[in-house]
PDB file of N, CA and C in Angstrom:
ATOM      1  N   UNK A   1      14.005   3.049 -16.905  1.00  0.00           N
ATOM      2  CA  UNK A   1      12.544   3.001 -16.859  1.00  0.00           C
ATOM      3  C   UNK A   1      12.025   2.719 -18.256  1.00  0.00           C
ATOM      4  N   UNK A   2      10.796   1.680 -18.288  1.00  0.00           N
ATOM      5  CA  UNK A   2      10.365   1.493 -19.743  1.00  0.00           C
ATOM      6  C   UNK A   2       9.911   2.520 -19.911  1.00  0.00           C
ATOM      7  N   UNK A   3       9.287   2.733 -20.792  1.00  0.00           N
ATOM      8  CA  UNK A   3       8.390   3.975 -22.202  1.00  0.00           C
ATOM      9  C   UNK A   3       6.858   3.435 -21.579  1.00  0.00           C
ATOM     10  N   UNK A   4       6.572   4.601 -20.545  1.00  0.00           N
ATOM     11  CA  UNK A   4       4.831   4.531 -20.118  1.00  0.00           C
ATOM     12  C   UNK A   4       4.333   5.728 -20.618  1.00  0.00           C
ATOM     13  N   UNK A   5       3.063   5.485 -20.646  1.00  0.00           N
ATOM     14  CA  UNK A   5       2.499   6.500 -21.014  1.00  0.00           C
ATOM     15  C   UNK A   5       2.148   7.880 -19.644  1.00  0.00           C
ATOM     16  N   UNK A   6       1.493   9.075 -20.171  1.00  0.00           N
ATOM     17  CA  UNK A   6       1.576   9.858 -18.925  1.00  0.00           C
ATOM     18  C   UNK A   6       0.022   9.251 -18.216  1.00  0.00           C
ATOM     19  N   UNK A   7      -0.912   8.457 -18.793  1.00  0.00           N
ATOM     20  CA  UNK A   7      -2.083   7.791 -18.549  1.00  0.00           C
ATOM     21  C   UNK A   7      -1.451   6.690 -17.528  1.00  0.00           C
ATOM     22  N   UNK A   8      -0.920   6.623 -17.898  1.00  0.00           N
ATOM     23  CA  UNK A   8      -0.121   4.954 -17.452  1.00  0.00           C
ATOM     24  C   UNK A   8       0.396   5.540 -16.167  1.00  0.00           C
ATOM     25  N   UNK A   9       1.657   6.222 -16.026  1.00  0.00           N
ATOM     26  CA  UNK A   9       2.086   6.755 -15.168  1.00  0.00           C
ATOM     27  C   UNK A   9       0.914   7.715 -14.037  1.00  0.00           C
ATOM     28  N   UNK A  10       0.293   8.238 -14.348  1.00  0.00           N
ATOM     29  CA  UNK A  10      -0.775   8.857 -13.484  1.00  0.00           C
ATOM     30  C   UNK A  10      -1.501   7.312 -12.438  1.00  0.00           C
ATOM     31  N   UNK A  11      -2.068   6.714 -13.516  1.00  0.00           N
ATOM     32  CA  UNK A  11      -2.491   5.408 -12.767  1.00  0.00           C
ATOM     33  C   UNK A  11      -2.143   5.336 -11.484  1.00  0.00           C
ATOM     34  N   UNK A  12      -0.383   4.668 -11.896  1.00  0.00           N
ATOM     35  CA  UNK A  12       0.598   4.104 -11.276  1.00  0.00           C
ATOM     36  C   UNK A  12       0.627   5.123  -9.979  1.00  0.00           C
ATOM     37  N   UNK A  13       0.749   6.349 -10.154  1.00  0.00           N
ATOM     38  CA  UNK A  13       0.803   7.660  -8.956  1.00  0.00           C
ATOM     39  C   UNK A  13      -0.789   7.247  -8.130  1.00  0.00           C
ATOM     40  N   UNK A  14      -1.690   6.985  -8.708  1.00  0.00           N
ATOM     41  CA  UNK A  14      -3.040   6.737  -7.589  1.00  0.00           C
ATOM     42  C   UNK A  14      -2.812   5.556  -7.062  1.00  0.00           C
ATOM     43  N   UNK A  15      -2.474   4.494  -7.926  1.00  0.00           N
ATOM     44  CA  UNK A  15      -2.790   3.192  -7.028  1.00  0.00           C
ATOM     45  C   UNK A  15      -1.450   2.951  -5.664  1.00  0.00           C
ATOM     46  N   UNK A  16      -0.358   3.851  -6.139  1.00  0.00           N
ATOM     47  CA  UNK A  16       0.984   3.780  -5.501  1.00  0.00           C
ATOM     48  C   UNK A  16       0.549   4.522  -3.799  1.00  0.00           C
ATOM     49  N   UNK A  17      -0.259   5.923  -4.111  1.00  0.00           N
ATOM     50  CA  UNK A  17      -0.798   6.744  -2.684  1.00  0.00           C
ATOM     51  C   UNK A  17      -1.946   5.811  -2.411  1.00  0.00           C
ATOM     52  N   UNK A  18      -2.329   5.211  -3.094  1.00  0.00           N
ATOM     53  CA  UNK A  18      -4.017   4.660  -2.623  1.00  0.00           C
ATOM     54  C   UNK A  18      -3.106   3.312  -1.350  1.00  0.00           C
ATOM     55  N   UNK A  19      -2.074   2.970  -2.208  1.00  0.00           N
ATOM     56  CA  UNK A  19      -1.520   1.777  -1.411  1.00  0.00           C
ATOM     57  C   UNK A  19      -1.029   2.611  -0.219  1.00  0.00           C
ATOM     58  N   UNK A  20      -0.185   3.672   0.095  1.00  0.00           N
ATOM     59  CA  UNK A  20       0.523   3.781   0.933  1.00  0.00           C
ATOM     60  C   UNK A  20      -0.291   4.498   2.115  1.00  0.00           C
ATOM     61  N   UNK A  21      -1.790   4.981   1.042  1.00  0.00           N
ATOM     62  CA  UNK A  21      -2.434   5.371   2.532  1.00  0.00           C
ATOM     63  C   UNK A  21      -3.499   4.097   3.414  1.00  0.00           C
ATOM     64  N   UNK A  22      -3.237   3.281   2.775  1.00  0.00           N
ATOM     65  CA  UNK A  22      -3.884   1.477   3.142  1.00  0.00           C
ATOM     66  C   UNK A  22      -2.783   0.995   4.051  1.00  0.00           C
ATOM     67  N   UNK A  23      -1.633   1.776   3.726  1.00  0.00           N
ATOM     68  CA  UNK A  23      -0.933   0.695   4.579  1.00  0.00           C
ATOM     69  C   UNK A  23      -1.159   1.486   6.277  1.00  0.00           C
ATOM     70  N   UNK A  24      -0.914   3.395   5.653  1.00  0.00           N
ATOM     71  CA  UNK A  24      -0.999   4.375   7.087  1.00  0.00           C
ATOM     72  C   UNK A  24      -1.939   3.552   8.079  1.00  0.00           C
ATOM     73  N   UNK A  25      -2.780   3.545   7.304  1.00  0.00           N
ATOM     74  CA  UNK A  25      -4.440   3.574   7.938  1.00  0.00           C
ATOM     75  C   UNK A  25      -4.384   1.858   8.712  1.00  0.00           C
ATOM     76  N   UNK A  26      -4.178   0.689   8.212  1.00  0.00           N
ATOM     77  CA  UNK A  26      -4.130  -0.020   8.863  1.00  0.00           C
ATOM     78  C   UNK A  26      -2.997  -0.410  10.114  1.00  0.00           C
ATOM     79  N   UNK A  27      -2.177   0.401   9.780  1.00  0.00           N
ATOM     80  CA  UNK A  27      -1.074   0.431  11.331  1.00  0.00           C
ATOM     81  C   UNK A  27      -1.712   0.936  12.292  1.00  0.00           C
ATOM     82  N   UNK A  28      -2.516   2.136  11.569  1.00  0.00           N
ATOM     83  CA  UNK A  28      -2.909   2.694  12.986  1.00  0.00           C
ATOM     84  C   UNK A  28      -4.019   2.243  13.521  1.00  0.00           C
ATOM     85  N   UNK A  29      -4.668   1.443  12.875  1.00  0.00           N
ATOM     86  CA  UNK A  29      -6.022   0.264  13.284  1.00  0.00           C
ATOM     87  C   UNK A  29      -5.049  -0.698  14.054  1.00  0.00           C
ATOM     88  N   UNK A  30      -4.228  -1.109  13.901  1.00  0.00           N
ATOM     89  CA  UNK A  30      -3.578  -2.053  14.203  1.00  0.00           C
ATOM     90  C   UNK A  30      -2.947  -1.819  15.771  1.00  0.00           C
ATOM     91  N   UNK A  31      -2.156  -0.495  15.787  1.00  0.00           N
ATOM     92  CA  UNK A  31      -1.976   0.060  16.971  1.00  0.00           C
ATOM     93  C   UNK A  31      -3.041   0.196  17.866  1.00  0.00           C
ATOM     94  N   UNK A  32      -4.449   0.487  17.672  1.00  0.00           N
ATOM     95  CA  UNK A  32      -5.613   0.784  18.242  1.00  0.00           C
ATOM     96  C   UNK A  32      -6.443  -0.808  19.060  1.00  0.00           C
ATOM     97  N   UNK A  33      -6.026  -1.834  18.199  1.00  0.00           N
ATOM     98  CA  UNK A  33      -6.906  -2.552  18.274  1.00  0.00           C
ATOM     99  C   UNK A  33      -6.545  -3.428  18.940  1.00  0.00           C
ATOM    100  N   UNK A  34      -7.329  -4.047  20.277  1.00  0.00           N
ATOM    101  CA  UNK A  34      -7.035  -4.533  21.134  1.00  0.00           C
ATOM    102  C   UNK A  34      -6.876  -6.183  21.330  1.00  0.00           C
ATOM    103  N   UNK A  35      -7.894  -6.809  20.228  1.00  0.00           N
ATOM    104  CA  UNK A  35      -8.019  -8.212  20.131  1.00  0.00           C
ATOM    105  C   UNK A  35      -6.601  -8.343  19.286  1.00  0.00           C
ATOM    106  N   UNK A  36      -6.576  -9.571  19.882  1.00  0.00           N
ATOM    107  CA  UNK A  36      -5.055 -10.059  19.162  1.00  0.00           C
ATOM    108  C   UNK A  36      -5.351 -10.166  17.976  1.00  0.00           C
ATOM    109  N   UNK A  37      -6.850 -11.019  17.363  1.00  0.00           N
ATOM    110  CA  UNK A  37      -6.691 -11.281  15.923  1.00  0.00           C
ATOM    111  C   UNK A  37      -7.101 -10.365  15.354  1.00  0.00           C
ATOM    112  N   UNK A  38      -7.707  -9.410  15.457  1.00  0.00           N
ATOM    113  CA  UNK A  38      -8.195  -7.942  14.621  1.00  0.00           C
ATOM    114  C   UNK A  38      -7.270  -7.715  14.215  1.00  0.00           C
ATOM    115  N   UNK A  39      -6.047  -7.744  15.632  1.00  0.00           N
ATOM    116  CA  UNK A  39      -4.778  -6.877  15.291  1.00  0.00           C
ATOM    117  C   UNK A  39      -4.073  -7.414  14.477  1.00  0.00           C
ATOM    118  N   UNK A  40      -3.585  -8.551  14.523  1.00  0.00           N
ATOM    119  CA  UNK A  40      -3.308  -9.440  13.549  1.00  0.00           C
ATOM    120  C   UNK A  40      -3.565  -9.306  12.105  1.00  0.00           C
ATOM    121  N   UNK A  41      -4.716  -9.235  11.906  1.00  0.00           N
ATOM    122  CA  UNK A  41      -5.603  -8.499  10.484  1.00  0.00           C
ATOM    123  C   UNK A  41      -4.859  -7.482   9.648  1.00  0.00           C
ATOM    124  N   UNK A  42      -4.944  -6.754  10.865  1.00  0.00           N
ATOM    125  CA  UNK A  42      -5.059  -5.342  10.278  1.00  0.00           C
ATOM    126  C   UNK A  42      -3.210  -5.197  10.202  1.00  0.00           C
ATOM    127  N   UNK A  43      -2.355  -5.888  11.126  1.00  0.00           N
ATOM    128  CA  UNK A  43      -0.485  -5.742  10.343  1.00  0.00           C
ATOM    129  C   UNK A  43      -0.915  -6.564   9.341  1.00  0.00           C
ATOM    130  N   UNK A  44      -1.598  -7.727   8.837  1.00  0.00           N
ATOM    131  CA  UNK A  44      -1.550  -8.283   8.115  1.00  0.00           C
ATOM    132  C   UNK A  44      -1.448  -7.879   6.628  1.00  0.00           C
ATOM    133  N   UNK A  45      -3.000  -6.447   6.633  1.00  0.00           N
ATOM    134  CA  UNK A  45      -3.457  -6.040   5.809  1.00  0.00           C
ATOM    135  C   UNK A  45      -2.074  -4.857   5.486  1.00  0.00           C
ATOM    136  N   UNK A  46      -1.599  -4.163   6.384  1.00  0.00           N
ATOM    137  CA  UNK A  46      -0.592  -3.122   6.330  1.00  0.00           C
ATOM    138  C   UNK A  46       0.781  -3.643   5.736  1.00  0.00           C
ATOM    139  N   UNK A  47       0.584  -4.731   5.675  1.00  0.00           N
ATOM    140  CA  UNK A  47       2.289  -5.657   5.402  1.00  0.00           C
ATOM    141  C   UNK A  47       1.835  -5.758   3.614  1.00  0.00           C
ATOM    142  N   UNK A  48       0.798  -6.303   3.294  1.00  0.00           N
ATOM    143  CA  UNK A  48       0.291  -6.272   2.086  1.00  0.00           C
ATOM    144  C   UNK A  48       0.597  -5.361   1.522  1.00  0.00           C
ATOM    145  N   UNK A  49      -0.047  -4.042   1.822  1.00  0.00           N
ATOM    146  CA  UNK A  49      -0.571  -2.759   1.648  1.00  0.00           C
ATOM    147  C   UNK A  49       1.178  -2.416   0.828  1.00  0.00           C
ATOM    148  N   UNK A  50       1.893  -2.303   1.798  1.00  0.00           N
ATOM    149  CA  UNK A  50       3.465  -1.731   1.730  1.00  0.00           C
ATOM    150  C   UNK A  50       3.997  -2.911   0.411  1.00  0.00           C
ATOM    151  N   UNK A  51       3.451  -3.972   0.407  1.00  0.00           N
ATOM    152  CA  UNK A  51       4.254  -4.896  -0.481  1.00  0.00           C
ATOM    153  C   UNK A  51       3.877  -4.391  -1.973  1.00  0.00           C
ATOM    154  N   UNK A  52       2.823  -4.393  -1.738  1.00  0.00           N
ATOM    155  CA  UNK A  52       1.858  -3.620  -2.914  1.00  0.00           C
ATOM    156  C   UNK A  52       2.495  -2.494  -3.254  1.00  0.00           C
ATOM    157  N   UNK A  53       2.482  -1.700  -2.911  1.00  0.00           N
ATOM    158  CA  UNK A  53       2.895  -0.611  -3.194  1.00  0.00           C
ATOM    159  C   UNK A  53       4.350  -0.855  -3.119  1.00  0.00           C
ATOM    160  N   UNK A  54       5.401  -1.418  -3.262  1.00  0.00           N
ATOM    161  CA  UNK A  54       6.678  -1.877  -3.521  1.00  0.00           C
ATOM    162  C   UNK A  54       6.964  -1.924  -4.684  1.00  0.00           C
ATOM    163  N   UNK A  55       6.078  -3.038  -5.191  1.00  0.00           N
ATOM    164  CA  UNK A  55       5.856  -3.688  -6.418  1.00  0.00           C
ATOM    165  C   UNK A  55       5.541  -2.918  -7.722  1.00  0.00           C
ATOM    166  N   UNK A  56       4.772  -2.191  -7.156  1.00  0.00           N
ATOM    167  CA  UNK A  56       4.288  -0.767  -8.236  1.00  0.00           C
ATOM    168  C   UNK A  56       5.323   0.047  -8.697  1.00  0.00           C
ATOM    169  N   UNK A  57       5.815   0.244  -7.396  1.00  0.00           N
ATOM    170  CA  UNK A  57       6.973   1.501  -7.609  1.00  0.00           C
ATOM    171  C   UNK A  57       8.242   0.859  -8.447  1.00  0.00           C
ATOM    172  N   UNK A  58       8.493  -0.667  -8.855  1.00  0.00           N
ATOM    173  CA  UNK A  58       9.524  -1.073  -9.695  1.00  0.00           C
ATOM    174  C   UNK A  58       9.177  -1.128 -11.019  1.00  0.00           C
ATOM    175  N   UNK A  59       7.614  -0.367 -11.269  1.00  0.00           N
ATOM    176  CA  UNK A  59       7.633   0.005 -12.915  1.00  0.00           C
ATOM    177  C   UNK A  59       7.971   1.185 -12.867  1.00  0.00           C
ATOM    178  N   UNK A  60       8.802   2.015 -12.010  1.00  0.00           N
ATOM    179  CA  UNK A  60       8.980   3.638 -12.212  1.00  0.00           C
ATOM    180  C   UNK A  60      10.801   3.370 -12.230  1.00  0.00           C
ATOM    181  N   UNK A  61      11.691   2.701 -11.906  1.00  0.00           N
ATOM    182  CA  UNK A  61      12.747   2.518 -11.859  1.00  0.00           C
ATOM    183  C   UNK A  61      13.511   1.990 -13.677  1.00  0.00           C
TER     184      UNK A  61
END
């Protein structure tokens, strides 16, 4: 792991839960939602969500 700061690292801890509860939240829109393209949307947005938050988590490694 590089040399972050504990500012840095805190960040990284909000935007990392902010992502993973974007991704919760749109599955379960996604599960809910009946139009194909809403639904569509919303795995769309949840596939993001998880990638995002992937990406983050390889400045903690």
């Amino acid at each position: 792991m590089s040399n972050i700061s504990e500012l840095e690292l805190q960040n990284l801890r909000h935007l990392i839960g902010g992502y993973d509860t974007t991704h919760c939240k749109m599955q379960e829109y996604a599960q809910c939602a009946e139009d194909t393209k809403i639904k569509q949307f919303f795995e769309q947005g949840a596939k993001n969500a998880m990638q995002n938050k992937q990406e983050l988590m390889k400045f903690l490694q």
